[in-house]
C-alpha atoms as a PDB file:
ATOM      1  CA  UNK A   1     127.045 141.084 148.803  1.00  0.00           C
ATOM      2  CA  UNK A   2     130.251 138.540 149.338  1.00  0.00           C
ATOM      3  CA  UNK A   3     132.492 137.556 146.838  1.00  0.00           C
ATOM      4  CA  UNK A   4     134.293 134.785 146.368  1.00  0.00           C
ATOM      5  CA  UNK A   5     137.547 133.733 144.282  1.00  0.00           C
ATOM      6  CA  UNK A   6     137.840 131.186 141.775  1.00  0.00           C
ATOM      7  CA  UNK A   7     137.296 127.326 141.982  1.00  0.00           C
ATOM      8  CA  UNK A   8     137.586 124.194 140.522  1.00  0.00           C
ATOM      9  CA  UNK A   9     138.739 123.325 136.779  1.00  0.00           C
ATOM     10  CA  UNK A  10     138.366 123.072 133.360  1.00  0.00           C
ATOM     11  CA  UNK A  11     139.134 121.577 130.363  1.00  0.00           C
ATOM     12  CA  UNK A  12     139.210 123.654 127.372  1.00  0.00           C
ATOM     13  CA  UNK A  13     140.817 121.231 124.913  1.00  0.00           C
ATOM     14  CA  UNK A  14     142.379 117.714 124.576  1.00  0.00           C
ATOM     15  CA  UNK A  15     143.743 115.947 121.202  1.00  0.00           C
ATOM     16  CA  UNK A  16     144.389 112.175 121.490  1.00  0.00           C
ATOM     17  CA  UNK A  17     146.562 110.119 119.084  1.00  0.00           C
ATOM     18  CA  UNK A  18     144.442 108.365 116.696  1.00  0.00           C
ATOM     19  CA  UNK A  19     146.439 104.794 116.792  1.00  0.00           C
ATOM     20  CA  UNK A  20     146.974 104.400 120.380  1.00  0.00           C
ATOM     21  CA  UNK A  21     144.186 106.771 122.242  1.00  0.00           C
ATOM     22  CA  UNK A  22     147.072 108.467 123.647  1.00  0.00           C
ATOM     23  CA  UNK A  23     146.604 112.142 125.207  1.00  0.00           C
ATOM     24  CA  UNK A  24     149.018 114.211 123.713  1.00  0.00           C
ATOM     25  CA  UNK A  25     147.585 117.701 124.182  1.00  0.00           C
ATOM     26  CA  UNK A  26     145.529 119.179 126.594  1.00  0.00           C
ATOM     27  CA  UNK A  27     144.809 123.098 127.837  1.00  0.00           C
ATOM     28  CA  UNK A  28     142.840 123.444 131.434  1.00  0.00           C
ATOM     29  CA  UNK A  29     141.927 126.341 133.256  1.00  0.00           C
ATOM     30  CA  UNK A  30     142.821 125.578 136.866  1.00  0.00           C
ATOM     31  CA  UNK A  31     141.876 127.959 139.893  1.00  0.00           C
ATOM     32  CA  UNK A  32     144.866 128.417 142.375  1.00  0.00           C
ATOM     33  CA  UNK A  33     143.906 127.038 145.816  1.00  0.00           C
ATOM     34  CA  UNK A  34     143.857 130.652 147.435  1.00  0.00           C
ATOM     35  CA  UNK A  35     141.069 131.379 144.697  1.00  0.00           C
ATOM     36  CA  UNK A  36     142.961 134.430 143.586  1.00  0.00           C
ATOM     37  CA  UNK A  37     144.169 133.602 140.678  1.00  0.00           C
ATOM     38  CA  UNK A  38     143.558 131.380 137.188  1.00  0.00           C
ATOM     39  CA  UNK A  39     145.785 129.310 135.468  1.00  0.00           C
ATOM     40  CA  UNK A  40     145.832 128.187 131.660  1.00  0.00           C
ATOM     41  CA  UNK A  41     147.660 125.009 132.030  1.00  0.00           C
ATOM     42  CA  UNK A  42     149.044 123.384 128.624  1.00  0.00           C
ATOM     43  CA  UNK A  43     150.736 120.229 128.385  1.00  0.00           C
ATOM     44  CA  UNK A  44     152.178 119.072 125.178  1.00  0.00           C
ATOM     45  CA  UNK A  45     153.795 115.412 124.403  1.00  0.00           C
ATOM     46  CA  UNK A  46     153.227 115.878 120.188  1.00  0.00           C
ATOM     47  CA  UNK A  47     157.275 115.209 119.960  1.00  0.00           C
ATOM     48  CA  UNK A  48     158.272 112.072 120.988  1.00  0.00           C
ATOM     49  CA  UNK A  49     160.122 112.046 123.928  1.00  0.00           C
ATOM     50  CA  UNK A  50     159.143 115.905 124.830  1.00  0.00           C
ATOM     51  CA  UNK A  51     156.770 116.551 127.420  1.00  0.00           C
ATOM     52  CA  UNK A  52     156.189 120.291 127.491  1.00  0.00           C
ATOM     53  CA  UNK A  53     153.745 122.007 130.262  1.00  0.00           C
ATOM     54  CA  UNK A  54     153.621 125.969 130.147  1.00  0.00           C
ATOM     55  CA  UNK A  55     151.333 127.677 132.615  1.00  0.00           C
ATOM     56  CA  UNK A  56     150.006 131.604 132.364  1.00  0.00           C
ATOM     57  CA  UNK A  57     148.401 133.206 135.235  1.00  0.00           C
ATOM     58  CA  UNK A  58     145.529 135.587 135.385  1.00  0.00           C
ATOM     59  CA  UNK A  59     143.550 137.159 137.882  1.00  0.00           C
ATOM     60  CA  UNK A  60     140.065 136.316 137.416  1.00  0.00           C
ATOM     61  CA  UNK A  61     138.956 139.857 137.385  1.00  0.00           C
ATOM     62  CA  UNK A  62     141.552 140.092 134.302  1.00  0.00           C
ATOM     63  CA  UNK A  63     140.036 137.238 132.484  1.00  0.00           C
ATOM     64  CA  UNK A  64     136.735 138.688 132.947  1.00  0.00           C
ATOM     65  CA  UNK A  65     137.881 141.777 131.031  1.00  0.00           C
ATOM     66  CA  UNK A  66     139.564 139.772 128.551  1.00  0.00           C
ATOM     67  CA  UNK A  67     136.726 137.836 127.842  1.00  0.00           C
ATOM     68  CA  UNK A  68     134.485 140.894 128.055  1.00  0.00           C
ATOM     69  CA  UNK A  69     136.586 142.766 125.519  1.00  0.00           C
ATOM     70  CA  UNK A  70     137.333 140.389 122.810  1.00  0.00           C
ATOM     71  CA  UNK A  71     134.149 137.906 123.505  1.00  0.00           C
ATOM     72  CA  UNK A  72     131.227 138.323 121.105  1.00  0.00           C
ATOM     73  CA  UNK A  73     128.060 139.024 123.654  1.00  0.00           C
ATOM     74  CA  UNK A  74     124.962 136.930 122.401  1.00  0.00           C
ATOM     75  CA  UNK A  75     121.834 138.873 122.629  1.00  0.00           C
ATOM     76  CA  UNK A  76     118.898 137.888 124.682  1.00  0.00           C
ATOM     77  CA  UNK A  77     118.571 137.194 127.992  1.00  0.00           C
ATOM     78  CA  UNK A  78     118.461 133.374 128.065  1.00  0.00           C
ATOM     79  CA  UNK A  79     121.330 132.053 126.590  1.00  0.00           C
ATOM     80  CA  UNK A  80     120.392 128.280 126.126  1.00  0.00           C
ATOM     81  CA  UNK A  81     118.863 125.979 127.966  1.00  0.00           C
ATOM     82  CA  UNK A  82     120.899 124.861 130.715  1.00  0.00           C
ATOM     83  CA  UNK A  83     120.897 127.435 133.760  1.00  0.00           C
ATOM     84  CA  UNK A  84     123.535 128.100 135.566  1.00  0.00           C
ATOM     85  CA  UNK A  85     124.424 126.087 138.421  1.00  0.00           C
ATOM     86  CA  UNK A  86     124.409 128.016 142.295  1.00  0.00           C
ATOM     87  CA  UNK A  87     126.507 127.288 145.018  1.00  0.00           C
ATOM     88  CA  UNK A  88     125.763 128.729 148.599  1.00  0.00           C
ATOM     89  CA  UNK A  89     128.558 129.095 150.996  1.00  0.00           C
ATOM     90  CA  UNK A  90     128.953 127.308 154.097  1.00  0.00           C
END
């Protein structure tokens, strides 16, 4: 079986000013480009004239185990409707 690291991105949360449709907050999970690693990416401009951006690395073997841990598991084997998409290596 062959493994592979992590990939692409994801946004897990964005809040826009009401009166101007400005982003002001927004948290991504971003795979490094070695794939060994995960980052949670936050950027913060609620303050005016502060732009904050924090960023927390995890392996993704750690944020399987996180997730595993404190993650409620839904029962059944089908969860929804949508199936998971497959990539195949080159």
């Amino acid at each position: 079986m062959r493994t592979t690291g992590s990939s692409e991105a994801m946004t897990l949360l964005t809040e826009f000013d009401q009166a101007d449709g400005r982003e002001l907050r927004s948290l991504r999970l971003v795979a490094t480009e070695d794939g060994k690693s995960v980052l949670l990416i936050e950027v913060d401009e609620r303050k005016p004239g502060i732009h904050r951006e924090v960023r927390y690395e995890i392996t993704p073997a750690e944020l399987i185990a996180a997730i595993r841990s404190h993650g409620a598991e839904l029962p059944g084997e089908t969860h929804g409707t949508v199936p998971l998409a497959r990539t195949t290596a080159p």
